[in-house]
C-alpha atoms as a PDB file:
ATOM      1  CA  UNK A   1     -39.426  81.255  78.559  1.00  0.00           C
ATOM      2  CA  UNK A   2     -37.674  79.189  75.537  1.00  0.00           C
ATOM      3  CA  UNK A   3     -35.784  76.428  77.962  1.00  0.00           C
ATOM      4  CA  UNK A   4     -39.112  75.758  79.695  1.00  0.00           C
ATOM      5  CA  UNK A   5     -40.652  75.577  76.520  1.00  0.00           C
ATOM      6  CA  UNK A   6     -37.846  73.487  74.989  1.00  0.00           C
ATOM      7  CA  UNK A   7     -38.034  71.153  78.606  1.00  0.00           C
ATOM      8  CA  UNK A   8     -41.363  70.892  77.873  1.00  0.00           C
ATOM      9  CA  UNK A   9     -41.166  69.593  74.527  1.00  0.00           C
ATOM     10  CA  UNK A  10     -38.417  67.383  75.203  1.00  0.00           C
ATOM     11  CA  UNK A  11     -40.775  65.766  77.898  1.00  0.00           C
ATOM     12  CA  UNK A  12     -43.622  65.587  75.701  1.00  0.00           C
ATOM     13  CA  UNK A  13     -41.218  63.802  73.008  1.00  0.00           C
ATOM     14  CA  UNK A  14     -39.977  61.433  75.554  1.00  0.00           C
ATOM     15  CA  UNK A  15     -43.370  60.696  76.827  1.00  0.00           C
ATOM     16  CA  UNK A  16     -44.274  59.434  73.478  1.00  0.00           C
ATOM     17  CA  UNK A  17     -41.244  57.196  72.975  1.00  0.00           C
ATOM     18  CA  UNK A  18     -41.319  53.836  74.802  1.00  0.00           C
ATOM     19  CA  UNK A  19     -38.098  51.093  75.498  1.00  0.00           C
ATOM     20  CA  UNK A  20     -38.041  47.836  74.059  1.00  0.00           C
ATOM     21  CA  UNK A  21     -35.807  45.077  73.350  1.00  0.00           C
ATOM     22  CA  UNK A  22     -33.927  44.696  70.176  1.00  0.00           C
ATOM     23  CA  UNK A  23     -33.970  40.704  68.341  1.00  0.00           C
ATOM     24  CA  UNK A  24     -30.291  40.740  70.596  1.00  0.00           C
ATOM     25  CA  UNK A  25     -31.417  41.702  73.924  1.00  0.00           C
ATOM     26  CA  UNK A  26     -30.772  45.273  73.399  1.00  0.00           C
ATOM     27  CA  UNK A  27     -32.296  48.174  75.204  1.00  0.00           C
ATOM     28  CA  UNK A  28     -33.282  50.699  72.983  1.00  0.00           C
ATOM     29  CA  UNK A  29     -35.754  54.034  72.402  1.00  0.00           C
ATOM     30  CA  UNK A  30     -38.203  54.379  70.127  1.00  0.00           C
ATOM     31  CA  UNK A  31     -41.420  56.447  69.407  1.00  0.00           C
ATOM     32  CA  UNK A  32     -43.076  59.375  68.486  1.00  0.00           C
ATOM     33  CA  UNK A  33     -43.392  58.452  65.169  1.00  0.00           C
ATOM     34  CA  UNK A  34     -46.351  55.129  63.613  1.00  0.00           C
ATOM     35  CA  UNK A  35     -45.450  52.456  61.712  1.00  0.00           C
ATOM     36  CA  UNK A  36     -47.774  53.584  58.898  1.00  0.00           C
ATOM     37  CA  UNK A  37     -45.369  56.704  59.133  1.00  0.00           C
ATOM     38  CA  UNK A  38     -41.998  54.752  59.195  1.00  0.00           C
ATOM     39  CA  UNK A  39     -43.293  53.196  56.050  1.00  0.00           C
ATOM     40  CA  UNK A  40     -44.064  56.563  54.319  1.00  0.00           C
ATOM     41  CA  UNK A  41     -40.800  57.731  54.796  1.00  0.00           C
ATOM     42  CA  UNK A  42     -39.344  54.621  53.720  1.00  0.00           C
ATOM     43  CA  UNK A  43     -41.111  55.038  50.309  1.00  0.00           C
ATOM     44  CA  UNK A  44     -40.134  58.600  50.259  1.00  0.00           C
ATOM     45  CA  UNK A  45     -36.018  57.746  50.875  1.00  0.00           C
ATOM     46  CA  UNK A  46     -36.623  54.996  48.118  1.00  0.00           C
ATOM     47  CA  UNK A  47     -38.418  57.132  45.483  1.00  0.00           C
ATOM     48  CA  UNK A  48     -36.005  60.315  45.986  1.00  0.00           C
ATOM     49  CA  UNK A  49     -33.308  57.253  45.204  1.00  0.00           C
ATOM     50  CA  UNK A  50     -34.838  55.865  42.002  1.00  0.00           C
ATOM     51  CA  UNK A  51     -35.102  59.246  40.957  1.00  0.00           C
ATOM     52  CA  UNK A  52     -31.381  60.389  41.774  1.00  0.00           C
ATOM     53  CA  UNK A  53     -29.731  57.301  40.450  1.00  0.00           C
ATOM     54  CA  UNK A  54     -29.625  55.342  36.951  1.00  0.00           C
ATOM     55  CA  UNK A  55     -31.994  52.322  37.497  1.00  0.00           C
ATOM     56  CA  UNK A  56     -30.768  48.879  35.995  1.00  0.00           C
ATOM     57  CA  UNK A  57     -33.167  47.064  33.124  1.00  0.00           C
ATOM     58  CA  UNK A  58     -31.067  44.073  33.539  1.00  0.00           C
ATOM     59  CA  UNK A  59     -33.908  41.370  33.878  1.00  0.00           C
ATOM     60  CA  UNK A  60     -31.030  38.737  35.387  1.00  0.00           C
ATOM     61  CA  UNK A  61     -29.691  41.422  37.904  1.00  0.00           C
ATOM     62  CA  UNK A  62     -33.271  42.614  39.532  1.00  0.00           C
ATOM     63  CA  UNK A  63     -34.710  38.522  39.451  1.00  0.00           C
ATOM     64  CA  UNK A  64     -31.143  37.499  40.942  1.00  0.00           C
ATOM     65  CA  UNK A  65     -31.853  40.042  43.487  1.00  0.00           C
ATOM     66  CA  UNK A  66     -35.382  39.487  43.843  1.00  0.00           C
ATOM     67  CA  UNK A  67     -35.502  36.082  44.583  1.00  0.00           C
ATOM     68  CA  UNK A  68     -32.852  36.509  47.455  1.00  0.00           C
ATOM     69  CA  UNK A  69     -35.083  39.026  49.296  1.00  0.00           C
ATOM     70  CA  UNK A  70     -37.616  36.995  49.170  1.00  0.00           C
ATOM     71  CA  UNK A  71     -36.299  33.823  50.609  1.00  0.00           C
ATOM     72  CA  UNK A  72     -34.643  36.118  53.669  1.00  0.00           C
ATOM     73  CA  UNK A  73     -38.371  37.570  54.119  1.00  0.00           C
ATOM     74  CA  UNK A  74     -40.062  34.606  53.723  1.00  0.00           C
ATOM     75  CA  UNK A  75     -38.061  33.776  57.561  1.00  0.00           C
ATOM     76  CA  UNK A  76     -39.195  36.941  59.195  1.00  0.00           C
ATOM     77  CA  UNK A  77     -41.702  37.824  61.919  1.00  0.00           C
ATOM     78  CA  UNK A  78     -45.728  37.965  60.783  1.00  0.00           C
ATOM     79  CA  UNK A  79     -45.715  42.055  60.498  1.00  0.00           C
ATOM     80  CA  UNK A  80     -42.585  41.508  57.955  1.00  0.00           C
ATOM     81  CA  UNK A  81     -43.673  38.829  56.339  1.00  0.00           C
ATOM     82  CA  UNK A  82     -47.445  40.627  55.242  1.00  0.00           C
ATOM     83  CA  UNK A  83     -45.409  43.665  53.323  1.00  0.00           C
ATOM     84  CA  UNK A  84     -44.865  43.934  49.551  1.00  0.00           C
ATOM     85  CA  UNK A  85     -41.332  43.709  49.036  1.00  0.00           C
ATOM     86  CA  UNK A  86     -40.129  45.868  46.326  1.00  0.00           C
ATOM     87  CA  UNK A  87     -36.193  45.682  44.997  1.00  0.00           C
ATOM     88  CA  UNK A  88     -34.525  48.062  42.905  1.00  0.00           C
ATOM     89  CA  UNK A  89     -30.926  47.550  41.155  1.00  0.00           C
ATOM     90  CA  UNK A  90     -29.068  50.796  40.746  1.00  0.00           C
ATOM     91  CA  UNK A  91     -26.153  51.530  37.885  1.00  0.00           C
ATOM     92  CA  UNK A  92     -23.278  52.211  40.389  1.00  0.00           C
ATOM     93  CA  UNK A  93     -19.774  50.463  40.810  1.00  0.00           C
ATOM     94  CA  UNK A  94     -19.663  50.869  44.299  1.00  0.00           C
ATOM     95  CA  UNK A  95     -20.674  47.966  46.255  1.00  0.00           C
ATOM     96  CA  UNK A  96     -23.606  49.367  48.466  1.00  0.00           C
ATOM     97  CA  UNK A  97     -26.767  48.261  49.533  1.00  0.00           C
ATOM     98  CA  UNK A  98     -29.616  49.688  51.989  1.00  0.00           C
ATOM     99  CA  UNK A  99     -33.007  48.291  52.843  1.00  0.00           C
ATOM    100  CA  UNK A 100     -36.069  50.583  54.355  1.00  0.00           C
ATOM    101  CA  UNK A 101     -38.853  50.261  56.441  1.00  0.00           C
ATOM    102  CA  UNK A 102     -42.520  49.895  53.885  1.00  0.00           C
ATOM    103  CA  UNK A 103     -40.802  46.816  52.501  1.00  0.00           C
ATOM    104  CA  UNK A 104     -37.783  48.731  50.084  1.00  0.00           C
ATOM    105  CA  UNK A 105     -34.247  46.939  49.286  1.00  0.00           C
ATOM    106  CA  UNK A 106     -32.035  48.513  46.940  1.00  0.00           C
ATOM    107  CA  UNK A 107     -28.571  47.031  45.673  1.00  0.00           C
ATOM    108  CA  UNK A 108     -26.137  48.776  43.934  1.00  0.00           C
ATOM    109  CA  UNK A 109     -24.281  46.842  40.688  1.00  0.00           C
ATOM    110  CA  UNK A 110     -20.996  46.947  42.288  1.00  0.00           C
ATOM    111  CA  UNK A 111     -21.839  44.345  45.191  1.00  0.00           C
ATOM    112  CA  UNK A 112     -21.978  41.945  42.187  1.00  0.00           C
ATOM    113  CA  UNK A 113     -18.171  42.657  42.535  1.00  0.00           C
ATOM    114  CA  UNK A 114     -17.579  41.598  45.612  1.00  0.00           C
ATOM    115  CA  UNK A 115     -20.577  39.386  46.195  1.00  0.00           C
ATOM    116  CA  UNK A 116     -19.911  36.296  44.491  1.00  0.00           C
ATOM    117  CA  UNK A 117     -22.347  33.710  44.734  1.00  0.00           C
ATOM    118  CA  UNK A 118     -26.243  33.827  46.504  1.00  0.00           C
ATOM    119  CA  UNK A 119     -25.235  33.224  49.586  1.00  0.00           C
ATOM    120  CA  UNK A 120     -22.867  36.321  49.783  1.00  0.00           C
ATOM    121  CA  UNK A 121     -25.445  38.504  48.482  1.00  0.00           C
ATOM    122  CA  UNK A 122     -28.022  37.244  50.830  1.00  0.00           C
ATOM    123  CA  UNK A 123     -25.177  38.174  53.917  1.00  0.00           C
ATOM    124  CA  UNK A 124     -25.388  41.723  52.208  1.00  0.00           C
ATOM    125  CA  UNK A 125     -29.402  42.109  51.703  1.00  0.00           C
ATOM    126  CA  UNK A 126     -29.651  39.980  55.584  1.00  0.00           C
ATOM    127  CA  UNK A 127     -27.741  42.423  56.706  1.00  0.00           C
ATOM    128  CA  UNK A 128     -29.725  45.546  55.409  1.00  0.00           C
ATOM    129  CA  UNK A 129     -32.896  43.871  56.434  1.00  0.00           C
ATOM    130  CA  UNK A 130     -31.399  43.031  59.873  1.00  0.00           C
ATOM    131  CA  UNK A 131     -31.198  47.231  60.393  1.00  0.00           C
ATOM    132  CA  UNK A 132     -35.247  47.123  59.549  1.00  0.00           C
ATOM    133  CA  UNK A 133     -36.578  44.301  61.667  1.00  0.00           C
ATOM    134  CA  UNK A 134     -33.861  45.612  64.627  1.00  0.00           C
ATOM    135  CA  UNK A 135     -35.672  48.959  64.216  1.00  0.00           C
ATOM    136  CA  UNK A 136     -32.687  51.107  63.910  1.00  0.00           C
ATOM    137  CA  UNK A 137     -34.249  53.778  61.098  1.00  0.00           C
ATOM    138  CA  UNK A 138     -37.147  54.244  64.253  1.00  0.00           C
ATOM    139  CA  UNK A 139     -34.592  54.691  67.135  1.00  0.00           C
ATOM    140  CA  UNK A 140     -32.280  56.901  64.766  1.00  0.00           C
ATOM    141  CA  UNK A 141     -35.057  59.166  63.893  1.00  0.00           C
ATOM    142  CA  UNK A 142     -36.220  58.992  67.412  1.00  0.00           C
ATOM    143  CA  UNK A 143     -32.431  60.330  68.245  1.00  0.00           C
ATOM    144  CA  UNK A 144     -32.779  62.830  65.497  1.00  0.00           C
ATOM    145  CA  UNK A 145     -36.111  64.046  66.625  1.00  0.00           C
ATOM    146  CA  UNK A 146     -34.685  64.613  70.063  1.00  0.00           C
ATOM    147  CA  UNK A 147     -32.161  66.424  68.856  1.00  0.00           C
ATOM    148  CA  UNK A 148     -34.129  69.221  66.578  1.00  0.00           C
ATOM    149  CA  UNK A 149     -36.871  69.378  69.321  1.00  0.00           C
ATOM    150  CA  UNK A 150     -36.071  73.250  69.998  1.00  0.00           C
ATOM    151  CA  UNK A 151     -36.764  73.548  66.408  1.00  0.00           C
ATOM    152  CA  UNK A 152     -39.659  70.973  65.346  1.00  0.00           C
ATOM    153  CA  UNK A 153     -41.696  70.006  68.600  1.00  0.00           C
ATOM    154  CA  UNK A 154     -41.061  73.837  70.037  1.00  0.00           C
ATOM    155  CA  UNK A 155     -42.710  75.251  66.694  1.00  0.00           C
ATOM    156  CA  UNK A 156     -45.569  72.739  66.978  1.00  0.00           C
ATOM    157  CA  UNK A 157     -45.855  73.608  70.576  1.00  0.00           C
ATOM    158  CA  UNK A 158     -47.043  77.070  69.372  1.00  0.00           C
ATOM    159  CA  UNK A 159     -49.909  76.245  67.163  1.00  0.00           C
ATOM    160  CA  UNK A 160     -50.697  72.392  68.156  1.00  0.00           C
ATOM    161  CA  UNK A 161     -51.506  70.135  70.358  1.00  0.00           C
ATOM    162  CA  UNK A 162     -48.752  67.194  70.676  1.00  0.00           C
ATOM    163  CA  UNK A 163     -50.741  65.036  68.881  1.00  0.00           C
ATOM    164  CA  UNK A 164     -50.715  67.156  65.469  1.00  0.00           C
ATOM    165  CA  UNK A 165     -46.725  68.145  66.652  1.00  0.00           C
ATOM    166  CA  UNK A 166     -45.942  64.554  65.902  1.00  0.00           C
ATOM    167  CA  UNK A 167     -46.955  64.383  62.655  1.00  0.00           C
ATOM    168  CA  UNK A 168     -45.703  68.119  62.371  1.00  0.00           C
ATOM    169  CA  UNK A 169     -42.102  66.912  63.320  1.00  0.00           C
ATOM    170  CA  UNK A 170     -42.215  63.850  61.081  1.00  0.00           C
ATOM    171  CA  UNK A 171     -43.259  66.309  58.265  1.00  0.00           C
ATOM    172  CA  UNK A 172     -40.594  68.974  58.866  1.00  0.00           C
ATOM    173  CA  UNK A 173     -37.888  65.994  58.677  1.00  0.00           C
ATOM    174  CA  UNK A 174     -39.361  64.444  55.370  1.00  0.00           C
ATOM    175  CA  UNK A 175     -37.471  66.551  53.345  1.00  0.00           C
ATOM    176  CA  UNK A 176     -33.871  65.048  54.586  1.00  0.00           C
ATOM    177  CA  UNK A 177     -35.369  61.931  55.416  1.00  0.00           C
ATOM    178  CA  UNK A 178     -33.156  59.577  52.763  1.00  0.00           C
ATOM    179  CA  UNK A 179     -30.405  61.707  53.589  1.00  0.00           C
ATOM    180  CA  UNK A 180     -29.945  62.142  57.122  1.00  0.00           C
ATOM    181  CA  UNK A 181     -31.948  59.746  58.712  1.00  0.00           C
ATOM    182  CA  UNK A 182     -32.524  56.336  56.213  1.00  0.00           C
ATOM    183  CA  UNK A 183     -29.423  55.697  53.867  1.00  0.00           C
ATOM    184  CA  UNK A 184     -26.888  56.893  56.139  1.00  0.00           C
ATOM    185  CA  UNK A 185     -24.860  54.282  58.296  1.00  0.00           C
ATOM    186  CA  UNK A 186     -26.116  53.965  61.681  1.00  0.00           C
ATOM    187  CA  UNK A 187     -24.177  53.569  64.623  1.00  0.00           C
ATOM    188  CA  UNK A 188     -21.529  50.936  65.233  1.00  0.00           C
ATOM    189  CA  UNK A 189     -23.373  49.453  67.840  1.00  0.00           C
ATOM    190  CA  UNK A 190     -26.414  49.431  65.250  1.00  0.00           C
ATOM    191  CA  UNK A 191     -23.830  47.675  62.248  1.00  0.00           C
ATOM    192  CA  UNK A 192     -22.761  45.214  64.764  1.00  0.00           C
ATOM    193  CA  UNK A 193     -26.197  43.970  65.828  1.00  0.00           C
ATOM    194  CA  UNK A 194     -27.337  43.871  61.857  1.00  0.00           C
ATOM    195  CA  UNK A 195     -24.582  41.803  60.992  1.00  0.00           C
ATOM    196  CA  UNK A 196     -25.846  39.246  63.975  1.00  0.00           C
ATOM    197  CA  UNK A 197     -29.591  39.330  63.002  1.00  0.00           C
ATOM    198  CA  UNK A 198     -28.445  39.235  59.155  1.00  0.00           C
ATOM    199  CA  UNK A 199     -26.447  36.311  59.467  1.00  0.00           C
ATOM    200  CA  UNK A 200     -28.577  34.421  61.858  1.00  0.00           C
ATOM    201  CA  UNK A 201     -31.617  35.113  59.207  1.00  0.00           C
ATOM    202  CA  UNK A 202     -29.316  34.177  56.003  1.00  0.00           C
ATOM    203  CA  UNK A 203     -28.934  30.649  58.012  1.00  0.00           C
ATOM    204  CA  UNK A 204     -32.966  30.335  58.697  1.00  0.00           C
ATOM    205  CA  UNK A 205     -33.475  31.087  54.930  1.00  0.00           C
ATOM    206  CA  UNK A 206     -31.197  28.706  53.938  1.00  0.00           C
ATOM    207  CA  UNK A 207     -28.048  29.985  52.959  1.00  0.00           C
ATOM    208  CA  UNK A 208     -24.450  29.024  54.332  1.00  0.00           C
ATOM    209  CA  UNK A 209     -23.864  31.447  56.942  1.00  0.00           C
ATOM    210  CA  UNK A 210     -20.032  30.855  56.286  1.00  0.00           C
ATOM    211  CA  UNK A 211     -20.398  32.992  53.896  1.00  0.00           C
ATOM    212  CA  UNK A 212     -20.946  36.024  55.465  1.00  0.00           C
ATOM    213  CA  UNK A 213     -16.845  35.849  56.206  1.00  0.00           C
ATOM    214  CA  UNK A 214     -15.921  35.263  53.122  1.00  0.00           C
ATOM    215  CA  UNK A 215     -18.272  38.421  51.680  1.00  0.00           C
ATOM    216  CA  UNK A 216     -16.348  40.638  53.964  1.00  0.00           C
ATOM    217  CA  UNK A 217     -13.103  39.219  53.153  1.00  0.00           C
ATOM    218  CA  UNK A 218     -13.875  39.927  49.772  1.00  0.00           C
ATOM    219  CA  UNK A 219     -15.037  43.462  50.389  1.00  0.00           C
ATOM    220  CA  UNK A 220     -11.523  44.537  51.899  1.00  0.00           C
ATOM    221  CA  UNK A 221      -9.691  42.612  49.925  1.00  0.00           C
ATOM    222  CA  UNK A 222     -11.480  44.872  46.614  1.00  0.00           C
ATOM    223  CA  UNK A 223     -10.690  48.255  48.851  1.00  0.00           C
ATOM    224  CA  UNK A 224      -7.463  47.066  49.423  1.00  0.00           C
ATOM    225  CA  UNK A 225      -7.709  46.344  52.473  1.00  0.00           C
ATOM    226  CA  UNK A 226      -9.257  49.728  53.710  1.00  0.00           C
ATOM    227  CA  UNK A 227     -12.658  49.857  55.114  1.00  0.00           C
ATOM    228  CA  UNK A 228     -15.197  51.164  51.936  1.00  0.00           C
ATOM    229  CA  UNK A 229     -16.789  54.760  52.006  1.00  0.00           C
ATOM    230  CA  UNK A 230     -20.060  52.894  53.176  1.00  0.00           C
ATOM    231  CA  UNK A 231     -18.384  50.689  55.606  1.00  0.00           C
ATOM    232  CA  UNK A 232     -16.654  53.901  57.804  1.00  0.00           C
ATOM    233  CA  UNK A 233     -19.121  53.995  60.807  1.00  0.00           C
ATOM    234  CA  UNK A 234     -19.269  49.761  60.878  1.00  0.00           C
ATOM    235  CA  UNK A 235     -16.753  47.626  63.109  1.00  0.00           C
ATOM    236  CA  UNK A 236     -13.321  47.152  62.706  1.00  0.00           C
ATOM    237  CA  UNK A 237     -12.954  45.260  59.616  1.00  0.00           C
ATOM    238  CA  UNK A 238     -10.956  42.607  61.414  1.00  0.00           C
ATOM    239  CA  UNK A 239     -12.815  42.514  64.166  1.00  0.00           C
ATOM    240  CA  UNK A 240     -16.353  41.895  62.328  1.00  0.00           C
ATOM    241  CA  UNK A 241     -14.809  39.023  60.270  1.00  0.00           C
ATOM    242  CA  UNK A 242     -13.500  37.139  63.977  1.00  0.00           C
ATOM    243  CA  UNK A 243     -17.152  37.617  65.376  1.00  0.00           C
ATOM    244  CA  UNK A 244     -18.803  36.123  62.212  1.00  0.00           C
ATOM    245  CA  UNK A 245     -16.210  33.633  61.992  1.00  0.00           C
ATOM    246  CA  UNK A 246     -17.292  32.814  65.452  1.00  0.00           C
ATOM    247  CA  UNK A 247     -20.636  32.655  65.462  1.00  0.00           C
ATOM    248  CA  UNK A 248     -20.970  30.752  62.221  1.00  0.00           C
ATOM    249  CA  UNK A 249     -20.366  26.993  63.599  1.00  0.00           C
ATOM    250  CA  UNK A 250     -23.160  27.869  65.745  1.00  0.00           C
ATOM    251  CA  UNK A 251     -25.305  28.465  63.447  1.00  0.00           C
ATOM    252  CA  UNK A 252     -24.277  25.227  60.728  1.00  0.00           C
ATOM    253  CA  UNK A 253     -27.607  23.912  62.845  1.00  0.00           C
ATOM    254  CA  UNK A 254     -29.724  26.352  61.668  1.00  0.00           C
ATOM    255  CA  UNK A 255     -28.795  26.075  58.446  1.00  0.00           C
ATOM    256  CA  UNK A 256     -29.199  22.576  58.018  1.00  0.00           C
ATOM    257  CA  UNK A 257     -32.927  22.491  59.623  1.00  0.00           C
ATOM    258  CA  UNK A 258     -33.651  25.095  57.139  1.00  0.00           C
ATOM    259  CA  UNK A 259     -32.025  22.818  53.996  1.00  0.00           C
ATOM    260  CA  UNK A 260     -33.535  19.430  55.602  1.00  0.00           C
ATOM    261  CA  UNK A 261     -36.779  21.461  55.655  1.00  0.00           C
ATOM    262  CA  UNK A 262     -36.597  22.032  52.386  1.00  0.00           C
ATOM    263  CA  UNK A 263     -35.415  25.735  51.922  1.00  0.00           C
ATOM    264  CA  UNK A 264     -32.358  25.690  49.215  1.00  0.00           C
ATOM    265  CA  UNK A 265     -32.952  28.936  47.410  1.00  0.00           C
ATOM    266  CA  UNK A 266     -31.603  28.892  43.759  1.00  0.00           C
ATOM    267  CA  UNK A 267     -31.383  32.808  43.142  1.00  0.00           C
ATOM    268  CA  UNK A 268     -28.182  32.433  40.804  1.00  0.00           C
END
C-alpha cells in the first residue's frame, strides 16, 4: 500500500509543478509552492539570520550596501521591481553574500575585503539577486519537496486534501528552510546561470561589467588561490573568470546605454 501511496503523491506533487524558461533559455521545474509563500520563507531564512549572526551599526557599510541594491533592482522585471528591498550587513570576515525571495539581501563584512570598489560589490549582490529572479530557491525547494514526498505529501495524504498538503509540506520544511533550502549554494548549473543574469543586470544598472573578473580574481587571489568555503558547489574558478571575461565586451553596450541614459550609481 505505501509505494502506491508514495506514486500517488509524487504524481499529485508533479501535477502541481509546471516548466518554464529560466532569463537564459533554461528548462526548469517549479511549483507546488505560491509566491506569497516563497516570500514567507524568504523572511523566515532572513530573520533566523539576523538573529544567529552579529548585525553591523555601521551607517557607511549598510547605505554603501543599500544604495547598490537598489540601483541593480531598480533594472529588474515589474514583480521585482514593486518589493521592499531590505539589506542587512552582518559582522563576519568571510566574504559571503546571499539574497532571498520577499525582497532580502544580506552581505557579510568580509566581501568589503575582496570587493573593492561599487562595481565589484554590485557583481556580488547581481549575482545573489540573479539566483532570485532565475528562480532557483523555487526549483530547489521544488527538488527538495520531491525528494521528502514519502514523508511530507504521504502524511498530508492521510488527513488532507492536496490542496491543504501543499501548504502542509511547505510548513513541515519551514523549520530547515534557511538551512537546507535558501542559504545553501545551489547547483553548478544554478551558479553558472547567476553569474550570467548578475553580470548582464550589473551592466543595465550601470556598472562596468569588467568588473565582475576582476571581483573573482580578487576572491582567489584572498583564498590563495583555492575556491572559498561558499564558492565549493560554483564553477571552476578558472573557468568562471574565462566565461565572464568573455562575455563582458559584449556587454560594454549595455553598459554604456545605461551611463548615456543617465544611470551612474555613486554607492561609494
Amino acid at each position: 500500500m505505501k509505494p502506491v501511496l508514495f506514486g500517488v503523491a509524487l504524481a499529485l506533487l508533479v501535477s502541481a509543478c509546471a516548466t518554464t524558461t529560466s532569463p537564459t533559455g533554461r528548462r526548469q521545474m517549479v511549483g507546488g509552492v505560491s509566491q506569497a509563500e516563497l516570500d514567507q520563507l524568504g523572511a523566515q531564512a532572513f530573520n533566523e539570520t539576523k538573529q544567529k549572526e552579529k548585525v553591523s551599526s555601521d551607517g557607511r557599510q549598510n547605505g554603501y550596501v543599500q544604495c547598490v541594491v537598489n540601483a541593480l533592482v531598480a533594472q529588474l522585471p515589474p514583480q521585482y521591481r514593486g518589493v521592499r528591498w531590505e539589506t542587512a550587513v552582518f559582522v563576519d570576515a568571510e566574504p559571503n553574500a546571499f539574497a532571498l525571495p520577499g525582497g532580502k539581501v544580506g552581505v557579510n563584512t568580509g566581501i568589503f575585503t575582496v570587493a573593492k570598489n561599487q562595481d565589484q560589490l554590485a557583481a556580488v549582490i547581481g549575482h545573489e539577486i540573479g539566483h532570485v529572479i532565475s528562480r532557483h530557491h523555487e526549483e530547489r525547494l521544488t527538488r527538495q519537496m520531491g525528494a521528502q514526498t514519502g514523508l511530507a505529501v504521504l502524511g498530508a495524504l492521510a488527513g488532507a486534501a492536496y490542496g491543504d498538503g501543499a501548504a502542509g509540506t511547505v510548513n513541515q520544511l519551514g523549520g530547515m528552510t534557511a538551512q537546507t533550502a535558501f542559504l545553501l549554494p545551489g547547483s553548478r548549473t544554478q551558479e553558472s546561470e547567476a553569474d550570467v543574469v548578475g553580470q548582464r543586470l550589473m551592466a543595465e544598472a550601470g556598472f562596468d561589467p569588467g568588473q565582475a573578473v576582476n571581483l573573482w580574481q580578487n576572491m582567489m587571489a584572498a583564498s590563495g588561490g583555492r575556491s572559498p568555503q561558499w564558492l565549493s558547489t560554483h564553477p571552476d574558478p578558472a573557468n568562471r573568470i574565462r566565461e565572464l571575461q568573455r562575455d563582458a565586451p559584449a556587454l560594454s553596450g549595455v553598459y554604456q546605454q545605461a551611463q548615456s541614459a543617465g544611470r551612474r550609481p555613486k554607492c561609494g
